[in-house]
PDB file of N, CA and C in Angstrom:
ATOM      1  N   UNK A   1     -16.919  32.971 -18.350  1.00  0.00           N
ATOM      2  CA  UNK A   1     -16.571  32.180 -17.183  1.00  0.00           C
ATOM      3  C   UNK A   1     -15.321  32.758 -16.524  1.00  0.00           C
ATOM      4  N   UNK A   2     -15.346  32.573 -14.985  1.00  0.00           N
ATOM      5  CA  UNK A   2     -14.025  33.494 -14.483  1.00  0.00           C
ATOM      6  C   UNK A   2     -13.411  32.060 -13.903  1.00  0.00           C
ATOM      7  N   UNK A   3     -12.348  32.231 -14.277  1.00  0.00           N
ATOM      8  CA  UNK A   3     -11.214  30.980 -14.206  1.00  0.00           C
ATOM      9  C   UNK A   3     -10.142  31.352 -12.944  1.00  0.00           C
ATOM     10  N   UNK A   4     -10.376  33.013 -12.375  1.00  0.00           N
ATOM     11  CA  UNK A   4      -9.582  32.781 -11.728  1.00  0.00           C
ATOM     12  C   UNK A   4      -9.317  31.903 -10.489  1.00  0.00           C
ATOM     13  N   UNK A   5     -10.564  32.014  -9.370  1.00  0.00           N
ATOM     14  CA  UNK A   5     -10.518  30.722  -8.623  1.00  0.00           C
ATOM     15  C   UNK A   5      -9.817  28.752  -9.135  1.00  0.00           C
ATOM     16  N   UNK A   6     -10.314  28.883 -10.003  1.00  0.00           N
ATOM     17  CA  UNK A   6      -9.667  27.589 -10.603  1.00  0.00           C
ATOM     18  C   UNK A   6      -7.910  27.923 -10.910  1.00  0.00           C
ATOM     19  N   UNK A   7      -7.176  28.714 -11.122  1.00  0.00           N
ATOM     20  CA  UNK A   7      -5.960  29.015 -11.413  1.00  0.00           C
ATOM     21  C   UNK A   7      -5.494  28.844 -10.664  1.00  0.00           C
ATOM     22  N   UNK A   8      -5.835  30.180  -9.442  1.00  0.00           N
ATOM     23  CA  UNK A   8      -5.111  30.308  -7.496  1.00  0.00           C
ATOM     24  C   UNK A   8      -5.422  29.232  -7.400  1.00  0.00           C
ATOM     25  N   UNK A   9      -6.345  28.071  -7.421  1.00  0.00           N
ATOM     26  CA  UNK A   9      -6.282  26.786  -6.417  1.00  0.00           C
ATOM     27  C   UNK A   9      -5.246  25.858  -7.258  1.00  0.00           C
ATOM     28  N   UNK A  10      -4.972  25.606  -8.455  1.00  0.00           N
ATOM     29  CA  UNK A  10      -4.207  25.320  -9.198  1.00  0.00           C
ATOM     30  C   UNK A  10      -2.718  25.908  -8.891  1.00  0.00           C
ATOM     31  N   UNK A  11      -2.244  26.557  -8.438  1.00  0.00           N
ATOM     32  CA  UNK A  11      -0.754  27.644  -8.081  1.00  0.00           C
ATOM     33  C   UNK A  11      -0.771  26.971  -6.839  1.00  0.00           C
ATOM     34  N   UNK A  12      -2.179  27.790  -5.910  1.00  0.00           N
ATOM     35  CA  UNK A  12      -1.350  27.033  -4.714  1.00  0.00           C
ATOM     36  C   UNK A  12      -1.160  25.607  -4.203  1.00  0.00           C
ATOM     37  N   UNK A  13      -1.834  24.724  -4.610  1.00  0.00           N
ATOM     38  CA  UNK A  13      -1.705  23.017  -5.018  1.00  0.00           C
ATOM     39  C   UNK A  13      -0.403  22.840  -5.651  1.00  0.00           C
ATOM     40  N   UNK A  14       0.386  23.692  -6.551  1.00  0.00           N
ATOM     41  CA  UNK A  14       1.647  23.558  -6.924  1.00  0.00           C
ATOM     42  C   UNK A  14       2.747  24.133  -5.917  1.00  0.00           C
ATOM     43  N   UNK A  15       2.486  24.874  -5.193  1.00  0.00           N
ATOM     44  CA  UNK A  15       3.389  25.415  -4.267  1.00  0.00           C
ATOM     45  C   UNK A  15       3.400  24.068  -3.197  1.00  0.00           C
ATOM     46  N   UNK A  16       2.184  24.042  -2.588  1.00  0.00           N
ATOM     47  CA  UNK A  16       2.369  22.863  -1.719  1.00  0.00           C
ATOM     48  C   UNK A  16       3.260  21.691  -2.105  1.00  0.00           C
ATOM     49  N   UNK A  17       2.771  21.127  -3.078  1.00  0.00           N
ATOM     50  CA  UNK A  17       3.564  19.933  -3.746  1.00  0.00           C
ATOM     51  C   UNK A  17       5.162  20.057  -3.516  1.00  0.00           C
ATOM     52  N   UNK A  18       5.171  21.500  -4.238  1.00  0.00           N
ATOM     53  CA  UNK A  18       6.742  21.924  -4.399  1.00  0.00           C
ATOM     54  C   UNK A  18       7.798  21.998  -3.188  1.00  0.00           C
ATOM     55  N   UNK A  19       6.440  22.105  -2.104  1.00  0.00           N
ATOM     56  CA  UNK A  19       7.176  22.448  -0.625  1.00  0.00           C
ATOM     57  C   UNK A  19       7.332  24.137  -0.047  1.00  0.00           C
ATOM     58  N   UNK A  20       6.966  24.747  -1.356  1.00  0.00           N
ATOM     59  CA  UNK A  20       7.151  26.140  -1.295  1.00  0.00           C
ATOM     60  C   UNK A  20       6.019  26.434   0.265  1.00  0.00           C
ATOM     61  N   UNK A  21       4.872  25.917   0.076  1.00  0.00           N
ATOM     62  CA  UNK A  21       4.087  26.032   1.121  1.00  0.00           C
ATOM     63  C   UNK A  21       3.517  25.195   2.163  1.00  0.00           C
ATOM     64  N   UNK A  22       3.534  25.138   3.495  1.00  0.00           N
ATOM     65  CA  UNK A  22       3.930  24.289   4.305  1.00  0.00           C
ATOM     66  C   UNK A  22       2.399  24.171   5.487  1.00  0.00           C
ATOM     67  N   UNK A  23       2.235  23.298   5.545  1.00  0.00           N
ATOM     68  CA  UNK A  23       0.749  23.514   6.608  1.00  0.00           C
ATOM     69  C   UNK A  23       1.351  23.054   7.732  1.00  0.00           C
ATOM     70  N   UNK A  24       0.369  24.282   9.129  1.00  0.00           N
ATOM     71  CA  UNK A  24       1.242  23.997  10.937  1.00  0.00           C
ATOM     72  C   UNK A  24      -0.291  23.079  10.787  1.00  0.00           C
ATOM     73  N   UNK A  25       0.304  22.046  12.068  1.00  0.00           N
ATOM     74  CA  UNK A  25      -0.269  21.273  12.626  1.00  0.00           C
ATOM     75  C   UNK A  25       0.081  21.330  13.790  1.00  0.00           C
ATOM     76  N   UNK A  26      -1.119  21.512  15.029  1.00  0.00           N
ATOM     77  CA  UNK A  26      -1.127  21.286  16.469  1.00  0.00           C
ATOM     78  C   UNK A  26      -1.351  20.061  17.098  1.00  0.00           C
ATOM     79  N   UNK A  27      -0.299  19.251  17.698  1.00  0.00           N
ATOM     80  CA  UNK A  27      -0.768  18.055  17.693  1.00  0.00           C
ATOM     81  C   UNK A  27      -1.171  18.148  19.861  1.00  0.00           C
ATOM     82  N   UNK A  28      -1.934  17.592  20.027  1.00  0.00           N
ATOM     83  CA  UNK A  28      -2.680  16.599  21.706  1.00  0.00           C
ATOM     84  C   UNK A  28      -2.389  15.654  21.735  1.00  0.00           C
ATOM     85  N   UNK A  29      -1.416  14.822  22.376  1.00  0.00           N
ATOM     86  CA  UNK A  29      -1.701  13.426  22.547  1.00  0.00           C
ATOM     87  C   UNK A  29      -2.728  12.796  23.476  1.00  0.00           C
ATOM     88  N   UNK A  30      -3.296  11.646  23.395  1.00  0.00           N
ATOM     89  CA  UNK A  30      -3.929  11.366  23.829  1.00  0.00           C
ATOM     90  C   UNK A  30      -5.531  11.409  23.912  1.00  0.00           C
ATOM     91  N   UNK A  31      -6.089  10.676  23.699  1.00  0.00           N
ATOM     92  CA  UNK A  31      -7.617  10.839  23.896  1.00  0.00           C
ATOM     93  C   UNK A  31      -8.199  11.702  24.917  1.00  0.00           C
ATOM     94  N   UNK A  32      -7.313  11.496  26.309  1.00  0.00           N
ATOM     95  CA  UNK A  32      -8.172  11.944  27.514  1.00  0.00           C
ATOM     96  C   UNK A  32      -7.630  13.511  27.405  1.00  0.00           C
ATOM     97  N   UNK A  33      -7.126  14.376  26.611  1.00  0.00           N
ATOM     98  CA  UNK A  33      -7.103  15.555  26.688  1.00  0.00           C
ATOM     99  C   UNK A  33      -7.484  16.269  25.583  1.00  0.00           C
ATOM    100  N   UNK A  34      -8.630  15.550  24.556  1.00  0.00           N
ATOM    101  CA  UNK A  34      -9.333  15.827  23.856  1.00  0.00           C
ATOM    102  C   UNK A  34     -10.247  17.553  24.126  1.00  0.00           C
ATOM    103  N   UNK A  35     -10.765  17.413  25.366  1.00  0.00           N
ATOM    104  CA  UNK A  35     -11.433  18.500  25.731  1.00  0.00           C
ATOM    105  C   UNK A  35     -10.402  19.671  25.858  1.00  0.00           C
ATOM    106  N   UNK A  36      -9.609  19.412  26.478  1.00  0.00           N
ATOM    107  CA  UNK A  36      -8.700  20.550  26.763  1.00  0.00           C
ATOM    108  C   UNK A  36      -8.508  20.882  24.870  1.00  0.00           C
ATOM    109  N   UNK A  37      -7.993  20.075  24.225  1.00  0.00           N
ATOM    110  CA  UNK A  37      -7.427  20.405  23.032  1.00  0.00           C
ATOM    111  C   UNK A  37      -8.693  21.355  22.179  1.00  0.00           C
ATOM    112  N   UNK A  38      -9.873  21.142  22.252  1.00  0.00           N
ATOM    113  CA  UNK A  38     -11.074  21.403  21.927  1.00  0.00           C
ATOM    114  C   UNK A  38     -11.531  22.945  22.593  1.00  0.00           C
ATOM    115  N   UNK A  39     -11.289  23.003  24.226  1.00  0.00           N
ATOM    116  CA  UNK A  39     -11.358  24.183  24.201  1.00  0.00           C
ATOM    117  C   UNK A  39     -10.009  24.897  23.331  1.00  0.00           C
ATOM    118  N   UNK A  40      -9.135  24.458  23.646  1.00  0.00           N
ATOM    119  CA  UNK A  40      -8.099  25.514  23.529  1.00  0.00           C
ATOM    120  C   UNK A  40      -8.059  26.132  21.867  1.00  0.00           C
ATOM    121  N   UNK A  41      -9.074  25.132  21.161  1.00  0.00           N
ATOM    122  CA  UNK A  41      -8.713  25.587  19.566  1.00  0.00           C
ATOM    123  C   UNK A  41      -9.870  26.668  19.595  1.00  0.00           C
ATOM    124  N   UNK A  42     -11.001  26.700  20.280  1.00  0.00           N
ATOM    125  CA  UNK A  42     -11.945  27.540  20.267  1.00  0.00           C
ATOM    126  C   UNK A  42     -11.675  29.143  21.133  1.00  0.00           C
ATOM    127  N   UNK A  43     -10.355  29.131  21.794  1.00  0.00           N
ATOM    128  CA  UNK A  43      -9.921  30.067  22.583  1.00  0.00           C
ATOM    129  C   UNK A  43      -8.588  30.541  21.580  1.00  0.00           C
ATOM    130  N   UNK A  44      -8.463  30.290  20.370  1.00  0.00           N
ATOM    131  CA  UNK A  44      -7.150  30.544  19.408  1.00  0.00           C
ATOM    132  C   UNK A  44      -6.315  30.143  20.152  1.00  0.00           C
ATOM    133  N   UNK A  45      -5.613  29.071  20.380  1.00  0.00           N
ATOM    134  CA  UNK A  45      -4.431  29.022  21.183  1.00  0.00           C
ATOM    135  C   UNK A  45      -3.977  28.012  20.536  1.00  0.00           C
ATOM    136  N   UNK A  46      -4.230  27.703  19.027  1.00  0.00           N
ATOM    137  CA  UNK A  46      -3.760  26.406  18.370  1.00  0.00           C
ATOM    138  C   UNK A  46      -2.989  26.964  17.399  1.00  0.00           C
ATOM    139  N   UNK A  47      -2.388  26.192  16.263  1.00  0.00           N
ATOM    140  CA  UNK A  47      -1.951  27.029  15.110  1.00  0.00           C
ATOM    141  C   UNK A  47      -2.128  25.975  14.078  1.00  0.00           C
ATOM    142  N   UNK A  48      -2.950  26.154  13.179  1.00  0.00           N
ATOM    143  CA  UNK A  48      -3.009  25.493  12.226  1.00  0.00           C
ATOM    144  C   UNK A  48      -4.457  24.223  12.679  1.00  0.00           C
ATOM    145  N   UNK A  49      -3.899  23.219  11.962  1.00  0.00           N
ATOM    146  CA  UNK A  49      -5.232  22.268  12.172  1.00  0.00           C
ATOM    147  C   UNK A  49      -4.820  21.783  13.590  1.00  0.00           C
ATOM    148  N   UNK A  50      -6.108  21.548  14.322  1.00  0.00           N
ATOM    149  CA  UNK A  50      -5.790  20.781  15.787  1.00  0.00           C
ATOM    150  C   UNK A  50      -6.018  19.597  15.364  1.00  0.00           C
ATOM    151  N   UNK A  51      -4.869  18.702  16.154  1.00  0.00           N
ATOM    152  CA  UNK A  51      -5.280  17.107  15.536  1.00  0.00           C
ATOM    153  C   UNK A  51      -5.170  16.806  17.154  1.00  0.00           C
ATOM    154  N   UNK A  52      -5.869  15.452  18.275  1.00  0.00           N
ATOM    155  CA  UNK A  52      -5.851  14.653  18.501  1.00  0.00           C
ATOM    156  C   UNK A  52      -5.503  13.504  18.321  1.00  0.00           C
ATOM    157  N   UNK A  53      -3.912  13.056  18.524  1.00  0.00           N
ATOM    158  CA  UNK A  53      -3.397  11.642  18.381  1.00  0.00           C
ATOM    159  C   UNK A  53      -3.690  10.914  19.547  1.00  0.00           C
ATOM    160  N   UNK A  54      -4.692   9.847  19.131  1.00  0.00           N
ATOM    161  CA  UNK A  54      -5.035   8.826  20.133  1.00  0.00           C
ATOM    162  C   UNK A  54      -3.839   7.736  20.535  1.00  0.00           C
ATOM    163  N   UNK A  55      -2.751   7.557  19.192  1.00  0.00           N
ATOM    164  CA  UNK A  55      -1.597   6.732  19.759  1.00  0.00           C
ATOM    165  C   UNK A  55      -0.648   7.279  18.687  1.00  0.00           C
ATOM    166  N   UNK A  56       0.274   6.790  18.495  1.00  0.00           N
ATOM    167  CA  UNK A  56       1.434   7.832  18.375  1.00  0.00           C
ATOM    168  C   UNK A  56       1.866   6.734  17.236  1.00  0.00           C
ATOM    169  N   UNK A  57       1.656   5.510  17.091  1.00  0.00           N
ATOM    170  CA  UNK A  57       2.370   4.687  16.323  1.00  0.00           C
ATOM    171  C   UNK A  57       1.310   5.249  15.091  1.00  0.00           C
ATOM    172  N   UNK A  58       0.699   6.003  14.563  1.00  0.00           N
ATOM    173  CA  UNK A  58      -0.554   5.905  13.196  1.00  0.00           C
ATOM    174  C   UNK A  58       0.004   7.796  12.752  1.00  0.00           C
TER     175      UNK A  58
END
């Protein structure tokens, strides 16, 4: 059995935790610029996960 996949996901799950590794998030506000946000992740112009915030208090 090869364990290494199970290890690396194990390391880097510890880095995250640790803070060592950090995830970008692209944030849109708003619902009504959903499309724009949608093309623009399909044109690379995002970095990281594209999120859509429909309201800002969540």
């Amino acid at each position: 059995m090869n364990d290494g996949p199970l290890l690396c996901g194990a390391t880097v799950s510890k880095w995250v935790f640790e803070g060592k590794v950090k995830g970008t998030e692209d944030f849109t506000d708003g619902l009504e610029n959903t499309a724009k946000a949608f093309i623009g992740m399909l044109e690379g112009k995002n970095f990281g996960k594209s999120i859509v915030r429909i309201a800002k208090d969540y």
